[in-house]
Structure formats: structure tokens, C-alpha cells
N, C-alpha and C. Protein backbone atom coordinates (compact mmCIF):
# COMPACT_ATOMS: atom_id res chain seq x y z
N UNK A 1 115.08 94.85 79.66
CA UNK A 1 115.24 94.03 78.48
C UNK A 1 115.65 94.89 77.30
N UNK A 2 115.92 94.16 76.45
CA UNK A 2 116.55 94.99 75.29
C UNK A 2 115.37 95.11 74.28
N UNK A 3 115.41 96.43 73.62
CA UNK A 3 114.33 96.89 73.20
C UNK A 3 113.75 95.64 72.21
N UNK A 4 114.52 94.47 71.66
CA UNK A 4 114.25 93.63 70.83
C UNK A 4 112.64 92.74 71.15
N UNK A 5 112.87 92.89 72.76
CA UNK A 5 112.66 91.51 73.96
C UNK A 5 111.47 92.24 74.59
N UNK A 6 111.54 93.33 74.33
CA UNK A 6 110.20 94.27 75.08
C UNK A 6 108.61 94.14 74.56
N UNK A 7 107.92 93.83 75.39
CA UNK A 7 106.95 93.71 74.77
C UNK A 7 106.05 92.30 74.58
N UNK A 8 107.11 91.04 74.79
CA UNK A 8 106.73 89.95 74.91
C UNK A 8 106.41 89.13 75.96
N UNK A 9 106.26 89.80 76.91
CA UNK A 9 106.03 89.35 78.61
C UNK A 9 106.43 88.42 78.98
N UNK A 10 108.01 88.65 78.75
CA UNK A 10 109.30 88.41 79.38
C UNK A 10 109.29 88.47 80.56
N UNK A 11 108.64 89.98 80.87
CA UNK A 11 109.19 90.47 82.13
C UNK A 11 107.91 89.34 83.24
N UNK A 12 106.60 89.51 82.86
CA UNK A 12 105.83 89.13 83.58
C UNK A 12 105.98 87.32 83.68
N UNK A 13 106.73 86.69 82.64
CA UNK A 13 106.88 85.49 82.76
C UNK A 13 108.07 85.42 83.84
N UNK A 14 109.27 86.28 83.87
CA UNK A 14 110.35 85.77 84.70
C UNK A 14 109.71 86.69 86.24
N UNK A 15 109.12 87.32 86.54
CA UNK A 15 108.61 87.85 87.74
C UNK A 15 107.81 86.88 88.46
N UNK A 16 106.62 85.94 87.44
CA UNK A 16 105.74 85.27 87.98
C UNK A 16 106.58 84.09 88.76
N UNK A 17 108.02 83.57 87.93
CA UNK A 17 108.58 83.01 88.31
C UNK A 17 108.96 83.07 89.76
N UNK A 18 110.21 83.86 89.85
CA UNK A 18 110.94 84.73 90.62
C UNK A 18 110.11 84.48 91.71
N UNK A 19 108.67 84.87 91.63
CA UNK A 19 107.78 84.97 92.68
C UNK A 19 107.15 83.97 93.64
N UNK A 20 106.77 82.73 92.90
CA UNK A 20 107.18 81.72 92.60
C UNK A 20 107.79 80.37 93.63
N UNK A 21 109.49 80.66 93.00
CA UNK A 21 110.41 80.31 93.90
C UNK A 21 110.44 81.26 94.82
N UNK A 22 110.42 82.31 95.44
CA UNK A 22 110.04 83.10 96.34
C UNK A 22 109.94 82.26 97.83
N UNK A 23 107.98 81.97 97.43
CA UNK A 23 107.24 80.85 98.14
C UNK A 23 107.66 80.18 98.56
N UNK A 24 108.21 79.16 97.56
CA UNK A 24 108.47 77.71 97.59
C UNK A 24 110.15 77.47 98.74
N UNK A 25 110.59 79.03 98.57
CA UNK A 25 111.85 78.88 99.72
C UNK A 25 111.44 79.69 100.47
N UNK A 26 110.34 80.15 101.16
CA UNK A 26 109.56 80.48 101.74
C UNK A 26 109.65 81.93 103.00
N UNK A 27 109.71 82.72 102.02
CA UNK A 27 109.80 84.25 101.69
C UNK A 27 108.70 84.47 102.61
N UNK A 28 108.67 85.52 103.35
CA UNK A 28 107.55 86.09 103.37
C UNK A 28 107.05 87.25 102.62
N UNK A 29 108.37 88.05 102.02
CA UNK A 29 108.14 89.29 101.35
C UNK A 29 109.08 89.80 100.90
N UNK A 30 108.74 90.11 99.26
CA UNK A 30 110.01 90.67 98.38
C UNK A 30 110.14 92.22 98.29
N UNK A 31 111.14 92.38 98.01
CA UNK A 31 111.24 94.16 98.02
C UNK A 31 112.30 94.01 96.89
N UNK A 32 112.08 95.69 96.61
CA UNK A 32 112.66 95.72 94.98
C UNK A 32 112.19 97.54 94.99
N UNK A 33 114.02 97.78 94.45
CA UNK A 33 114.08 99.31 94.21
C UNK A 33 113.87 99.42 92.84
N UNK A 34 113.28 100.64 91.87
CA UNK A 34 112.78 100.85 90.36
C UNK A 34 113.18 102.40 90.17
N UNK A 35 113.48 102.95 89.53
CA UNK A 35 113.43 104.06 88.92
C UNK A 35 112.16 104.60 88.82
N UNK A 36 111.62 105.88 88.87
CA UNK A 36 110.46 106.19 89.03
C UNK A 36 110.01 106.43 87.22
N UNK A 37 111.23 106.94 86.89
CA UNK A 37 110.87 107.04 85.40
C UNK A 37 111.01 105.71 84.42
N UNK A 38 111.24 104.45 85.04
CA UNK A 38 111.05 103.32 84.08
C UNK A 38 109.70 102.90 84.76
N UNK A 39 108.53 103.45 83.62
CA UNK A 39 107.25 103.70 83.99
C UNK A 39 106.49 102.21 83.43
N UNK A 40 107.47 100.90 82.54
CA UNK A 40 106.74 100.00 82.01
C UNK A 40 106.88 99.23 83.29
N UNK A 41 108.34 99.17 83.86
CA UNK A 41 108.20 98.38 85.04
C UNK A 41 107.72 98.68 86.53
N UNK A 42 107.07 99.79 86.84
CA UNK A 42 106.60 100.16 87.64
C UNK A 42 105.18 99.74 87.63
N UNK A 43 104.56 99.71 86.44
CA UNK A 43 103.62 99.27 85.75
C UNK A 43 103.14 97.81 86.04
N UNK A 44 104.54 96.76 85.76
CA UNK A 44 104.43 95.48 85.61
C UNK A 44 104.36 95.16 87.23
N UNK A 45 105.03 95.87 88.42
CA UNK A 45 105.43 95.34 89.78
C UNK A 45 103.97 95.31 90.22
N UNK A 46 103.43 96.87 89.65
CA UNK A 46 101.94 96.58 90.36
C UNK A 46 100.79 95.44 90.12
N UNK A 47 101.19 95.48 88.44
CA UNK A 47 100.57 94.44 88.36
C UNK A 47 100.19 93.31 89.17
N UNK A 48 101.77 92.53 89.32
CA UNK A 48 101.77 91.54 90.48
C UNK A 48 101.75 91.98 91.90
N UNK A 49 100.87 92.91 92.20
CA UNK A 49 100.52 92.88 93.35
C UNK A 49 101.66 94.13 94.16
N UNK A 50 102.96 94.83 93.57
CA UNK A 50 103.48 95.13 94.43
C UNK A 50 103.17 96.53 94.93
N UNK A 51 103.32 97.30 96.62
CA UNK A 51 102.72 98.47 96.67
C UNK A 51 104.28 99.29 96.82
N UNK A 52 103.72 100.60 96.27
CA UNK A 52 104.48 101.42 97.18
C UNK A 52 104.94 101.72 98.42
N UNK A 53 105.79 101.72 98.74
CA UNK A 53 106.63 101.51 100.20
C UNK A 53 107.25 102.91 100.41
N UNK A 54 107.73 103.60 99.52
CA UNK A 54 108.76 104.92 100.07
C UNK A 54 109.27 105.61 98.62
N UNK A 55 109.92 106.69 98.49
CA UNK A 55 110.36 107.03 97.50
C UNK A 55 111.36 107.70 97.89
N UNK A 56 112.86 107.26 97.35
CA UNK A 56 113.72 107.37 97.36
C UNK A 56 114.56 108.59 96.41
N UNK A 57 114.62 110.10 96.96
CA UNK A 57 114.59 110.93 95.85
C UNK A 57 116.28 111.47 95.85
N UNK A 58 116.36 111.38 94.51
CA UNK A 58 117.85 111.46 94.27
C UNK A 58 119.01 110.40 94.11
N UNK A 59 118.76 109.10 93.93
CA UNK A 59 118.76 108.28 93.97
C UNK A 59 119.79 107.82 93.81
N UNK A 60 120.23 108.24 92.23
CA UNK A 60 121.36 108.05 91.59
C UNK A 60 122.07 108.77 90.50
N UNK A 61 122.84 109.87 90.04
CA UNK A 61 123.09 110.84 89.65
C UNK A 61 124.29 110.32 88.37
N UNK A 62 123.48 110.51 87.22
CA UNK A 62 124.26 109.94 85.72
C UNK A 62 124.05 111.39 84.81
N UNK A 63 125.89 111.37 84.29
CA UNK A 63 125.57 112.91 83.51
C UNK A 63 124.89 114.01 84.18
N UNK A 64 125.20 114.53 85.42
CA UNK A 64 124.38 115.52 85.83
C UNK A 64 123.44 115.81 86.40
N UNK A 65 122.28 114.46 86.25
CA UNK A 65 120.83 114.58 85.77
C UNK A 65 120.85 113.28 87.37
N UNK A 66 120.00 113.94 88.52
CA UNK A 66 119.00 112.87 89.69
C UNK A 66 118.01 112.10 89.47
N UNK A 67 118.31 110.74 89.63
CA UNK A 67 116.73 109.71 89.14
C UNK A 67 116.04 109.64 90.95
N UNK A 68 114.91 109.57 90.54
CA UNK A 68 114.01 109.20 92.25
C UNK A 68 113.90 107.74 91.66
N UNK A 69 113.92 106.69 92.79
CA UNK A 69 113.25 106.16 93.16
C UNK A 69 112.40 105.49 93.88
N UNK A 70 111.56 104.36 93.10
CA UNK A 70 110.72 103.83 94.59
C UNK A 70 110.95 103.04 95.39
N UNK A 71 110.71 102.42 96.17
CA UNK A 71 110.81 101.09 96.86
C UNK A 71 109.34 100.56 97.37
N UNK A 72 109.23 99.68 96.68
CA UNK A 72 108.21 98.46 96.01
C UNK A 72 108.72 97.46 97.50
N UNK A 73 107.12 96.46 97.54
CA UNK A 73 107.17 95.73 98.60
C UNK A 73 106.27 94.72 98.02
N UNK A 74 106.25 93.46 98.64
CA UNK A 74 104.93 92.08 98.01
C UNK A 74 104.81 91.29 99.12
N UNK A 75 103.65 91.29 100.08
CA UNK A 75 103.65 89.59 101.31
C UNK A 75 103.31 89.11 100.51
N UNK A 76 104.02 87.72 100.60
CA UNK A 76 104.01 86.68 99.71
C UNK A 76 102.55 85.85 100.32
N UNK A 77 102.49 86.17 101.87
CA UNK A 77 101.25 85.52 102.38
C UNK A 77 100.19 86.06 102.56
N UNK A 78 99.47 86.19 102.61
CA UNK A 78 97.99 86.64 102.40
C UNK A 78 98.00 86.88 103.82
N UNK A 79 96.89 87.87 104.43
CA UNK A 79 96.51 88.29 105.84
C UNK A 79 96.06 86.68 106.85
N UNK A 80 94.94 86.50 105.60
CA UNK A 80 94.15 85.28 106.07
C UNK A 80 95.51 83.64 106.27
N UNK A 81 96.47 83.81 105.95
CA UNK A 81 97.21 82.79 106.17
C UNK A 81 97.79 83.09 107.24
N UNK A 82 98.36 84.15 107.74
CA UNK A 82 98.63 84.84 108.69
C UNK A 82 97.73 84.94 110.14
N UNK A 83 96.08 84.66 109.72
CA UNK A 83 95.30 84.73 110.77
C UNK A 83 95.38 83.26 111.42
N UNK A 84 95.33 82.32 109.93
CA UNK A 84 95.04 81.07 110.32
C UNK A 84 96.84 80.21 111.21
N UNK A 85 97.57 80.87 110.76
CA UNK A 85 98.98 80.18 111.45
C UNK A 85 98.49 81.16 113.03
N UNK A 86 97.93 81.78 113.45
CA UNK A 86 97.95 82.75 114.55
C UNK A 86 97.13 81.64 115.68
N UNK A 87 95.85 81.55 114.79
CA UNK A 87 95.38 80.78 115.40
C UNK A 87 95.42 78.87 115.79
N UNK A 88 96.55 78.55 114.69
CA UNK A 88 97.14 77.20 115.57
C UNK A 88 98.11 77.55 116.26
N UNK A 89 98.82 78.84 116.50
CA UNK A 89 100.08 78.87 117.44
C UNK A 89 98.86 78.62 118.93
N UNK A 90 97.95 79.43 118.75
CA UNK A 90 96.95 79.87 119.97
C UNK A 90 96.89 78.32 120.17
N UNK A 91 95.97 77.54 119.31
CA UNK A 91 95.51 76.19 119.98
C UNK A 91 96.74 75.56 120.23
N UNK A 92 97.72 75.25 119.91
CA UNK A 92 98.93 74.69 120.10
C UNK A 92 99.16 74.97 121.91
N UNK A 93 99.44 76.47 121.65
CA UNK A 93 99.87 76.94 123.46
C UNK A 93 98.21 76.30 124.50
N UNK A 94 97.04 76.10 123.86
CA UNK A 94 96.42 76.03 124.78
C UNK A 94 96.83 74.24 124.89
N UNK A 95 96.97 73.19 123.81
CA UNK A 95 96.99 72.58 124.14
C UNK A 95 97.95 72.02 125.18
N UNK A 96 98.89 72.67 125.18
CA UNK A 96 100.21 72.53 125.67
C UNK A 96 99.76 72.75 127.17
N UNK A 97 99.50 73.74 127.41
CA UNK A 97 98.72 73.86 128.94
C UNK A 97 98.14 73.06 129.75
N UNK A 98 96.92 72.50 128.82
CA UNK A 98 96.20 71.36 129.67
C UNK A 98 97.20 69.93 129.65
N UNK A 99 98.13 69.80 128.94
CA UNK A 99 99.00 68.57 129.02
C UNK A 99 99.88 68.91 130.09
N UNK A 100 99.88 70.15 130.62
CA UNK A 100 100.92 70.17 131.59
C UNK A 100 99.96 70.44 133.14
N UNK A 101 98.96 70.68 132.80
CA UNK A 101 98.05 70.86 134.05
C UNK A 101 98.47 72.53 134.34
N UNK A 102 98.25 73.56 133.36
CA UNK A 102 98.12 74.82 133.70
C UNK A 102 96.73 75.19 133.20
């Protein structure tokens, strides 16, 4: 954002968004490369939950000068949603069985 715009949680309003519609078109998981030295938004990803994934060193080379960066990750689904779809695939296949006489 432009230094005008900084500061007003811009960023965390259009992320929450972003995140969001994510879901709703039903993402399982966002990823997103950052500069290691833009330290507000590295700041803000964690916020919402995002982890470190890898660091990408050398990245991109302006005037001379190598930026690292990271690569940021988010499941959009929780473990426990993940356990619970596991376990209707399970009852599903069992039901399926006894309807077929296995």
C-alpha cells in the first residue's frame, strides 16, 4: 500500500476477505511468496494464521542488491474437518458394502 493507506488495516481487511472467498470457492490452501524484508507483511500473513513453508534465498536481484524470500502457506480446513470428511468417506464405503452383500 502506499505509505498514505498504511496503517489502516487495509491490508488485514482485504486478506480477511481474499480468505474468505478462498472458502467459499473452496480452496483448500493458499500460498503466497513475501520478501523477507517487508517485515509489516510478514507480520500481517502470520497473523492470519499463515506458516512458514521454505525460504527462498536470492530471490530477486534490483540495483545489485539479493532479496530472500519466504513462502507462506494457510489450510483453509482445519485438521478436525479433515478427520470428520475421513470418517464419512469410511461410513459411506462401509455402507456401500453391506448394500452390495460384501
Amino acid at each position: 500500500f502506499a505509505p498514505e493507506f498504511r496503517g489502516q488495516g487495509l491490508g488485514s481487511k482485504l486478506l480477511s476477505a481474499i480468505l474468505e472467498h478462498a472458502k467459499k470457492f473452496g480452496l483448500e490452501k493458499v500460498e503466497l511468496h513475501v520478501y523477507t524484508s517487508n517485515i509489516p507483511a510478514v507480520a500481517l500473513y502470520k497473523k492470519f494464521g499463515f506458516e512458514q513453508e521454505g525460504l527462498i534465498k536470492r530471490y530477486r536481484e534490483l540495483d545489485g542488491q539479493y532479496f530472500d524470500c519466504l513462502a507462506m502457506g494457510k489450510f483453509l480446513w482445519s485438521q478436525l474437518v479433515f478427520m470428520r470428511l475421513a470418517l464419512c468417506v469410511v461410513l459411506f464405503i462401509l455402507d456401500i458394502k453391506k448394500i452390495i452383500g460384501i
